[in-house]
N, C-alpha and C. Protein backbone atom coordinates (compact mmCIF):
# COMPACT_ATOMS: atom_id res chain seq x y z
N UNK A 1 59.60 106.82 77.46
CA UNK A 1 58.87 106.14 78.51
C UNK A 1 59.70 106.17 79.79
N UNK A 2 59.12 106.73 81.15
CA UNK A 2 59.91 106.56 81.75
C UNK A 2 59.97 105.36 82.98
N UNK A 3 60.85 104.94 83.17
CA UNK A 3 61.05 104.09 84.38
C UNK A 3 60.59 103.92 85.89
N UNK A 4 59.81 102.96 85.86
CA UNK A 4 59.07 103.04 87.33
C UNK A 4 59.50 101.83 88.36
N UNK A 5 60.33 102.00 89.58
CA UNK A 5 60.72 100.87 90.41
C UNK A 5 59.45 100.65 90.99
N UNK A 6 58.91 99.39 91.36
CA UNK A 6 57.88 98.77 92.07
C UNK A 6 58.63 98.80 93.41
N UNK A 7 58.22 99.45 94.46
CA UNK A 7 58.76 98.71 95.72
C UNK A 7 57.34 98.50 96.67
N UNK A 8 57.58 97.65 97.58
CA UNK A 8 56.82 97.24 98.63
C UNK A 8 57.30 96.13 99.43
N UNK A 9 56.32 95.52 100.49
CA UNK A 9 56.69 94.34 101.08
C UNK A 9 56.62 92.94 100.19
N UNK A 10 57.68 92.41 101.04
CA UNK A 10 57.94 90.89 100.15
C UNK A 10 58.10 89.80 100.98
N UNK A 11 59.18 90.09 102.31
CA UNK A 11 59.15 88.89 103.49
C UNK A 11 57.94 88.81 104.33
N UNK A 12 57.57 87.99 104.45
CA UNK A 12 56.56 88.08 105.68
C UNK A 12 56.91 86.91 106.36
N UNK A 13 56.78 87.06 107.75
CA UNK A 13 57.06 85.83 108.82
C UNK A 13 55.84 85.71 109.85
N UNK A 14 56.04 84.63 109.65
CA UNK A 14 55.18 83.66 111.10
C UNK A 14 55.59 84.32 112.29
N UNK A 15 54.87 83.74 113.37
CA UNK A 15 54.61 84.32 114.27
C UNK A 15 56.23 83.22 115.19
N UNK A 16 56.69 82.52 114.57
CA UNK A 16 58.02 81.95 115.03
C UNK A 16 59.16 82.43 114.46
N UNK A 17 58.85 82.85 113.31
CA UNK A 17 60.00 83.89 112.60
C UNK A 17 60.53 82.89 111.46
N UNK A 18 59.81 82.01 111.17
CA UNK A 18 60.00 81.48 109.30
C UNK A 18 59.35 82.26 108.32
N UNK A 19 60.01 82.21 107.53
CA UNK A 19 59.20 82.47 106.59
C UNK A 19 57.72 82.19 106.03
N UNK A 20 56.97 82.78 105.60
CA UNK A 20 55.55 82.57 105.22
C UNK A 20 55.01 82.37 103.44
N UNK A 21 55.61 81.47 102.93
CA UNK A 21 55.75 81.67 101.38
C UNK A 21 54.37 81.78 100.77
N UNK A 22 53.06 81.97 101.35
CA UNK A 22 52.06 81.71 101.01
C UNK A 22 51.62 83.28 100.83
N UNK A 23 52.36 83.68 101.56
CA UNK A 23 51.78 85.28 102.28
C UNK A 23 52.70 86.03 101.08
N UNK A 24 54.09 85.45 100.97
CA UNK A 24 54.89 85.93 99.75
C UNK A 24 54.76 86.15 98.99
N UNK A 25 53.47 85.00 98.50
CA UNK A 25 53.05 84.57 96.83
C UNK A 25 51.79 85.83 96.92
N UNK A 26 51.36 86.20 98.11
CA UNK A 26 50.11 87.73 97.93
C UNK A 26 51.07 88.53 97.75
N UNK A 27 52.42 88.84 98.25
CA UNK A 27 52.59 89.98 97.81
C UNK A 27 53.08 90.23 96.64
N UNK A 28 54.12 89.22 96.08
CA UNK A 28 54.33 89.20 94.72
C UNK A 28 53.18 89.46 93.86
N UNK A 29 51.91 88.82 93.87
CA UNK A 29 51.08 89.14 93.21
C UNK A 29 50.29 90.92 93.41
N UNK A 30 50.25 91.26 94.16
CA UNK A 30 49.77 92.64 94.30
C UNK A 30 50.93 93.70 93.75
N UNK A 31 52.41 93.12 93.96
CA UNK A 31 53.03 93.52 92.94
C UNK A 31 53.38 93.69 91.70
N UNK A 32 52.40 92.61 90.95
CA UNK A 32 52.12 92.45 89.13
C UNK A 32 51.04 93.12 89.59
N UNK A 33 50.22 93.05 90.09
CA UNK A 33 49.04 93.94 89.93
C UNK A 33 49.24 95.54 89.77
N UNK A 34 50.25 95.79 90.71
CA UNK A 34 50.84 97.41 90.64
C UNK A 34 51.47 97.51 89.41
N UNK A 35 52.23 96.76 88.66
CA UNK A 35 53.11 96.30 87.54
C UNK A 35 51.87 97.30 86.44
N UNK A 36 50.85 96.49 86.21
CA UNK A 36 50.04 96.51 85.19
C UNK A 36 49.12 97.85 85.27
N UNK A 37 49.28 98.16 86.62
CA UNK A 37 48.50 100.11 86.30
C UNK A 37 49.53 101.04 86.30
N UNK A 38 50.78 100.38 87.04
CA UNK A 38 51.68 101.60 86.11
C UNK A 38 51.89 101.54 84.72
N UNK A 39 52.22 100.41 83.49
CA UNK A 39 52.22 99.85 82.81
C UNK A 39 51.24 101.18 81.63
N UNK A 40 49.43 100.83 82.17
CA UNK A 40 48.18 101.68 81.55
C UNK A 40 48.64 102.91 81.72
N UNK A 41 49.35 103.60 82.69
CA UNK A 41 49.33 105.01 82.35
C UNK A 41 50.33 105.26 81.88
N UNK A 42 51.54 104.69 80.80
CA UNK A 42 52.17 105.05 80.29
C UNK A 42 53.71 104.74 80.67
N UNK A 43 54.24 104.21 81.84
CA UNK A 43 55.29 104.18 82.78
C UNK A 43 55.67 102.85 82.27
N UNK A 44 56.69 102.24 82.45
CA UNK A 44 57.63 100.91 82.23
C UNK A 44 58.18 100.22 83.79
N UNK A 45 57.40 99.71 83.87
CA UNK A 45 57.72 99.11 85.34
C UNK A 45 58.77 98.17 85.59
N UNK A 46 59.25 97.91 86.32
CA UNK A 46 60.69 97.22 86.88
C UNK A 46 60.30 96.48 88.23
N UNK A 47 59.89 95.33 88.16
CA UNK A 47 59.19 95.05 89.27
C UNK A 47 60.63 93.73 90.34
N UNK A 48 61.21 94.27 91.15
CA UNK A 48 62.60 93.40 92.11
C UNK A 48 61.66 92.00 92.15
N UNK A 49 60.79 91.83 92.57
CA UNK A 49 60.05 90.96 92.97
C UNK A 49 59.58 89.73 92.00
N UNK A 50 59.53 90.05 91.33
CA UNK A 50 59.61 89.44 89.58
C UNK A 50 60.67 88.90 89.49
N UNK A 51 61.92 90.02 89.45
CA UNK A 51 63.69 89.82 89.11
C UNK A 51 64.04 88.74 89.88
N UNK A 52 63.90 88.12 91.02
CA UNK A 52 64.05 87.18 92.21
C UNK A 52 63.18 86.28 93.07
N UNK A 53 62.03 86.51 92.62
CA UNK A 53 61.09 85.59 92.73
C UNK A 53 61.30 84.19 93.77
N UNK A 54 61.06 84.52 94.52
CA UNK A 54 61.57 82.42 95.96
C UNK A 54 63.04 82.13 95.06
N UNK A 55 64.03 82.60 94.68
CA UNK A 55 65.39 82.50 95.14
C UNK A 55 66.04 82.85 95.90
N UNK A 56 65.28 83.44 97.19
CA UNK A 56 66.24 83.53 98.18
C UNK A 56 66.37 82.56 99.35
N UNK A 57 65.82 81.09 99.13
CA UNK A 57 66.44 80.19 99.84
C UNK A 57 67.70 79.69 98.77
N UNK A 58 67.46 79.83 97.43
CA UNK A 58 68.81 79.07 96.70
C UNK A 58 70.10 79.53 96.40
N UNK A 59 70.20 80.88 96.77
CA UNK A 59 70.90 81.50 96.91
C UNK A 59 72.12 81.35 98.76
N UNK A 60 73.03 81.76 98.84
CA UNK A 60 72.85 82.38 100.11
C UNK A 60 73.68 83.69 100.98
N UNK A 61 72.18 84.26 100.37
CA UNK A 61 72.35 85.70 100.53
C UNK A 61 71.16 85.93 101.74
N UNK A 62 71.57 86.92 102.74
CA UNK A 62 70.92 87.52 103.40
C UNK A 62 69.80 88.60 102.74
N UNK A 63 68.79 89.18 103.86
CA UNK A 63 67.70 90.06 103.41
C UNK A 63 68.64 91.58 103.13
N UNK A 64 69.27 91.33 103.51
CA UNK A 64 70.66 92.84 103.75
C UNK A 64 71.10 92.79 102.57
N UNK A 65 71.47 91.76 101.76
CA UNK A 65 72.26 91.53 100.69
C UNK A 65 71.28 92.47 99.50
N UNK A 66 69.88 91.46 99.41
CA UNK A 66 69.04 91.75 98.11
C UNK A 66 68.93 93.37 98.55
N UNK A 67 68.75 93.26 99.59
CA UNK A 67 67.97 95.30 99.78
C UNK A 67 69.84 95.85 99.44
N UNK A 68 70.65 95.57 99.54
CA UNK A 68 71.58 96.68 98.87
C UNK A 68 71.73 96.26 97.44
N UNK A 69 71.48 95.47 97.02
CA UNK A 69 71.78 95.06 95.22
C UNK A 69 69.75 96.08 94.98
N UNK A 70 68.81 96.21 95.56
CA UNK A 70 67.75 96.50 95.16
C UNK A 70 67.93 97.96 95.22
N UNK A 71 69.03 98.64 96.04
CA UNK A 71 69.47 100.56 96.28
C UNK A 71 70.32 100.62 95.06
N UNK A 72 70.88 99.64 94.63
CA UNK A 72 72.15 100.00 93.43
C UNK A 72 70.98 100.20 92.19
N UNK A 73 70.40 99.46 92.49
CA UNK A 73 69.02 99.62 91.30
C UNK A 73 68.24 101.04 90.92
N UNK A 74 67.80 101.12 92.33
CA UNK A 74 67.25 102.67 92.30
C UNK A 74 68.11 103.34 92.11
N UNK A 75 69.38 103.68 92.74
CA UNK A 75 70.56 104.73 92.06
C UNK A 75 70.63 105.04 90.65
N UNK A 76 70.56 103.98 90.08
CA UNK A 76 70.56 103.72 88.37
C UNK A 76 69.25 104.10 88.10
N UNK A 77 68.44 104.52 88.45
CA UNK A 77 66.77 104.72 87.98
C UNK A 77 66.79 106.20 88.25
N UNK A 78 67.82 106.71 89.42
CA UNK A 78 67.87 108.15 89.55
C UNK A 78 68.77 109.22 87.76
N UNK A 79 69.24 108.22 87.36
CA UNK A 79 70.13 108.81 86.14
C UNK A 79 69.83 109.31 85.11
N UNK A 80 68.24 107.82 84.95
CA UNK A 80 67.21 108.12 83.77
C UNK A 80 65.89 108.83 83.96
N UNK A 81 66.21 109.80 85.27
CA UNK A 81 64.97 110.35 85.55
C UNK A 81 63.98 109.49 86.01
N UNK A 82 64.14 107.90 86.56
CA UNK A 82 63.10 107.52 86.72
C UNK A 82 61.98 107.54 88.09
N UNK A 83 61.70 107.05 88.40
CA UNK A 83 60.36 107.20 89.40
C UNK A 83 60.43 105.85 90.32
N UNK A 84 60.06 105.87 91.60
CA UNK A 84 59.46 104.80 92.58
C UNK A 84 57.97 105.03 93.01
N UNK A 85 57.46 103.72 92.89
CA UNK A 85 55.76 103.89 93.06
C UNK A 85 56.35 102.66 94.26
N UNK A 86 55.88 103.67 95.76
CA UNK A 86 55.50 102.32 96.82
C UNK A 86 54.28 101.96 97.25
N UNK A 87 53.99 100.30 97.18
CA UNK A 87 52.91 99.74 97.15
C UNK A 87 52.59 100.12 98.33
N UNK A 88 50.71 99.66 98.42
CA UNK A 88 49.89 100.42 99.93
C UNK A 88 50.49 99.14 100.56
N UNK A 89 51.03 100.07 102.15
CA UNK A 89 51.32 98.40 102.84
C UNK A 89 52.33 98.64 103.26
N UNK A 90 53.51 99.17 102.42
CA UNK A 90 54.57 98.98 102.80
C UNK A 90 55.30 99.52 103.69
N UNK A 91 54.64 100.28 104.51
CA UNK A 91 54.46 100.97 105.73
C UNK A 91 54.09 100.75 106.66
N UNK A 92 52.85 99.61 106.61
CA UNK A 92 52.29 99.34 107.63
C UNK A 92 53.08 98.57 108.63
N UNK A 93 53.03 98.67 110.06
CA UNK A 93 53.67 97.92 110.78
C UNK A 93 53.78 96.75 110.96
N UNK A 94 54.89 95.48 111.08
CA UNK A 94 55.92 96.48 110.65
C UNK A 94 56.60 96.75 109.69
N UNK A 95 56.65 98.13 109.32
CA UNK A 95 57.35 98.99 108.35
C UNK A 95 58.21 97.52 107.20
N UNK A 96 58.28 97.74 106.30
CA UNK A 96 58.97 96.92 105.40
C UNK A 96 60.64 97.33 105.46
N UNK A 97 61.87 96.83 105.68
CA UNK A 97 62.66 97.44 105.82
C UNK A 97 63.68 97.85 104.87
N UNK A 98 62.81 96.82 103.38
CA UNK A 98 63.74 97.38 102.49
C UNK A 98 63.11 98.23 101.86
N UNK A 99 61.71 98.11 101.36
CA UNK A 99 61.04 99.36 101.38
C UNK A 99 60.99 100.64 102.21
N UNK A 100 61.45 100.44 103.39
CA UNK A 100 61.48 102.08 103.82
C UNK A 100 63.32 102.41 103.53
N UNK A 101 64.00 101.93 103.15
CA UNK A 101 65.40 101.94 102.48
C UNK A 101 65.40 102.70 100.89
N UNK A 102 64.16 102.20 100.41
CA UNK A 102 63.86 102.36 99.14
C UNK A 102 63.41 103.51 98.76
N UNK A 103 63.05 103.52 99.47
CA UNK A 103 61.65 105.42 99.96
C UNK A 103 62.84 106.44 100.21
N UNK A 104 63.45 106.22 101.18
CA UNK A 104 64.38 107.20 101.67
C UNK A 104 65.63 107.62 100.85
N UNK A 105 66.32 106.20 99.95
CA UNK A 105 66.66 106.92 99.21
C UNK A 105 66.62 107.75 97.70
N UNK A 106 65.15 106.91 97.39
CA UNK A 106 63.98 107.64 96.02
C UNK A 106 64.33 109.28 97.18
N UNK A 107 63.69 109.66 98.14
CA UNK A 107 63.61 110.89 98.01
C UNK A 107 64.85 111.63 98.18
N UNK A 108 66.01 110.85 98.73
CA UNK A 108 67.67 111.85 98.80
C UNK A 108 68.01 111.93 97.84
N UNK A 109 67.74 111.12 96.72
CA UNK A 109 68.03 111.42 95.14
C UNK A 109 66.86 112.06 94.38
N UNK A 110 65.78 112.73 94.80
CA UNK A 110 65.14 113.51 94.20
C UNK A 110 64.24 113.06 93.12
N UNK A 111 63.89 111.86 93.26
CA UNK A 111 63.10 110.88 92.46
C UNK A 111 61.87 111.16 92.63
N UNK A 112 60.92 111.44 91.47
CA UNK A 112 59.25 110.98 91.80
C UNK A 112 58.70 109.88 92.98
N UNK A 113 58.10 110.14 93.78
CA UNK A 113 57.29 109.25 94.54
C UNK A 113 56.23 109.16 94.05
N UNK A 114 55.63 107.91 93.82
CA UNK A 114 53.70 107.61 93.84
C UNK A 114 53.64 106.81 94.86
N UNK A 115 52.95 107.60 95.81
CA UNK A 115 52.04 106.35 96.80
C UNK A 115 50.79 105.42 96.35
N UNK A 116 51.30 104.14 96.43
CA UNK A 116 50.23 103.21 96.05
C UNK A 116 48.73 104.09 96.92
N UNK A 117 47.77 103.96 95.94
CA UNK A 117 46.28 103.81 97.11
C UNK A 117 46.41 105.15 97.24
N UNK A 118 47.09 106.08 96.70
CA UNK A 118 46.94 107.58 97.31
C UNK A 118 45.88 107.98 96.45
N UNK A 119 45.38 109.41 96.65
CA UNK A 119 44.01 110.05 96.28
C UNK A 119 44.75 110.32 94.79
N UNK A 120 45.71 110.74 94.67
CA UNK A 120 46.16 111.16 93.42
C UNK A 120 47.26 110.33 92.51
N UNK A 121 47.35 109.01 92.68
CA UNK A 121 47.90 107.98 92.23
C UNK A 121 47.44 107.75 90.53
N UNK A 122 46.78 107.71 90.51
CA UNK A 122 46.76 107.89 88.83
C UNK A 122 46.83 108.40 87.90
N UNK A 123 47.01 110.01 88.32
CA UNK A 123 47.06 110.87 87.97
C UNK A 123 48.57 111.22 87.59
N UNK A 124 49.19 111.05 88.37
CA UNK A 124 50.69 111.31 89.15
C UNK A 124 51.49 110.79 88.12
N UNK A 125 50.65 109.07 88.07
CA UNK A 125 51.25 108.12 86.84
C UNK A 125 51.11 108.76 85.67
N UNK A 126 49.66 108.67 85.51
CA UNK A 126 49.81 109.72 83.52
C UNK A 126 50.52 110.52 83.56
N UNK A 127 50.79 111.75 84.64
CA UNK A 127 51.47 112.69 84.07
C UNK A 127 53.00 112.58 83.85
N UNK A 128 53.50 111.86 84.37
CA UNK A 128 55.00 111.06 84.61
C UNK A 128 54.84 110.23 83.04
N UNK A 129 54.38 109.68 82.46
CA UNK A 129 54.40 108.99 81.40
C UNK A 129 54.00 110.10 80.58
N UNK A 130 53.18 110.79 80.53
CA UNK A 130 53.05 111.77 79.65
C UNK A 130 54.90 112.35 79.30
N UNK A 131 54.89 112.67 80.45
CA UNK A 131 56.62 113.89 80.33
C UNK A 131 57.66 113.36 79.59
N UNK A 132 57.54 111.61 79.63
CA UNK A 132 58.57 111.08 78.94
C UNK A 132 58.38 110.10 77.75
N UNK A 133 58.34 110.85 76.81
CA UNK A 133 57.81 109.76 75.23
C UNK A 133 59.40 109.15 74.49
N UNK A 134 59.45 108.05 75.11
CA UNK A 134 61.01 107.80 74.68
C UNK A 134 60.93 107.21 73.64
């Protein structure tokens, strides 16, 4: 089975620059939602967003901190052959910044990409779960 990182957006801020935990709790959730169709086509999902869930006021760690402990992650996903699926969105302006961190280095390490919402997104998944019957 092979390994699939979930990435997408996770901070979202007000228009004063707090945090928006309401807006958080949509994206976390569209992130179990991505969880559960990579999941059907065969893939083992790894979802950061899950892993840390609203501990980052109890913590105190910066947004800089989690996005380099979230690249040491993907590095390790590059070893087992695994894959990054980025959620639709995480692009949109503005750009997510640990998600476009995430993207860039899924592709310098030569990792599968699935674009959430792409024409060939499900496909992409079976065949990636197909290749690896662990």
């Amino acid at each position: 089975m092979q390994p699939c990182y979930v990435a997408g957006r996770y901070r979202v801020y007000r228009e004063d620059g707090s945090l928006d935990l309401d807006a958080m709790v949509v994206e976390i959730n569209k992130e179990r939602a991505a969880a559960i169709r990579i999941a059907q086509c065969g893939l083992m999902p790894f979802c950061p967003l899950a892993n840390s869930v609203h501990i980052e006021g109890a913590v105190d760690w910066d947004a800089e901190k989690w996005i380099k402990g979230d690249l040491i992650v993907i590095k390790g996903f590059s070893f087992v052959q695994g894959a990054i699926y980025m959620r639709r969105g995480w692009d949109c302006p503005p750009a997510s910044e640990g998600a476009t961190k995430e993207y860039n280095l899924a592709l310098r390490l030569f990792m599968p990409v699935i674009l959430g919402g792409g024409k060939y997104e499900e496909e992409h998944m079976i065949s990636l779960g197909e290749r690896h019957d662990w």
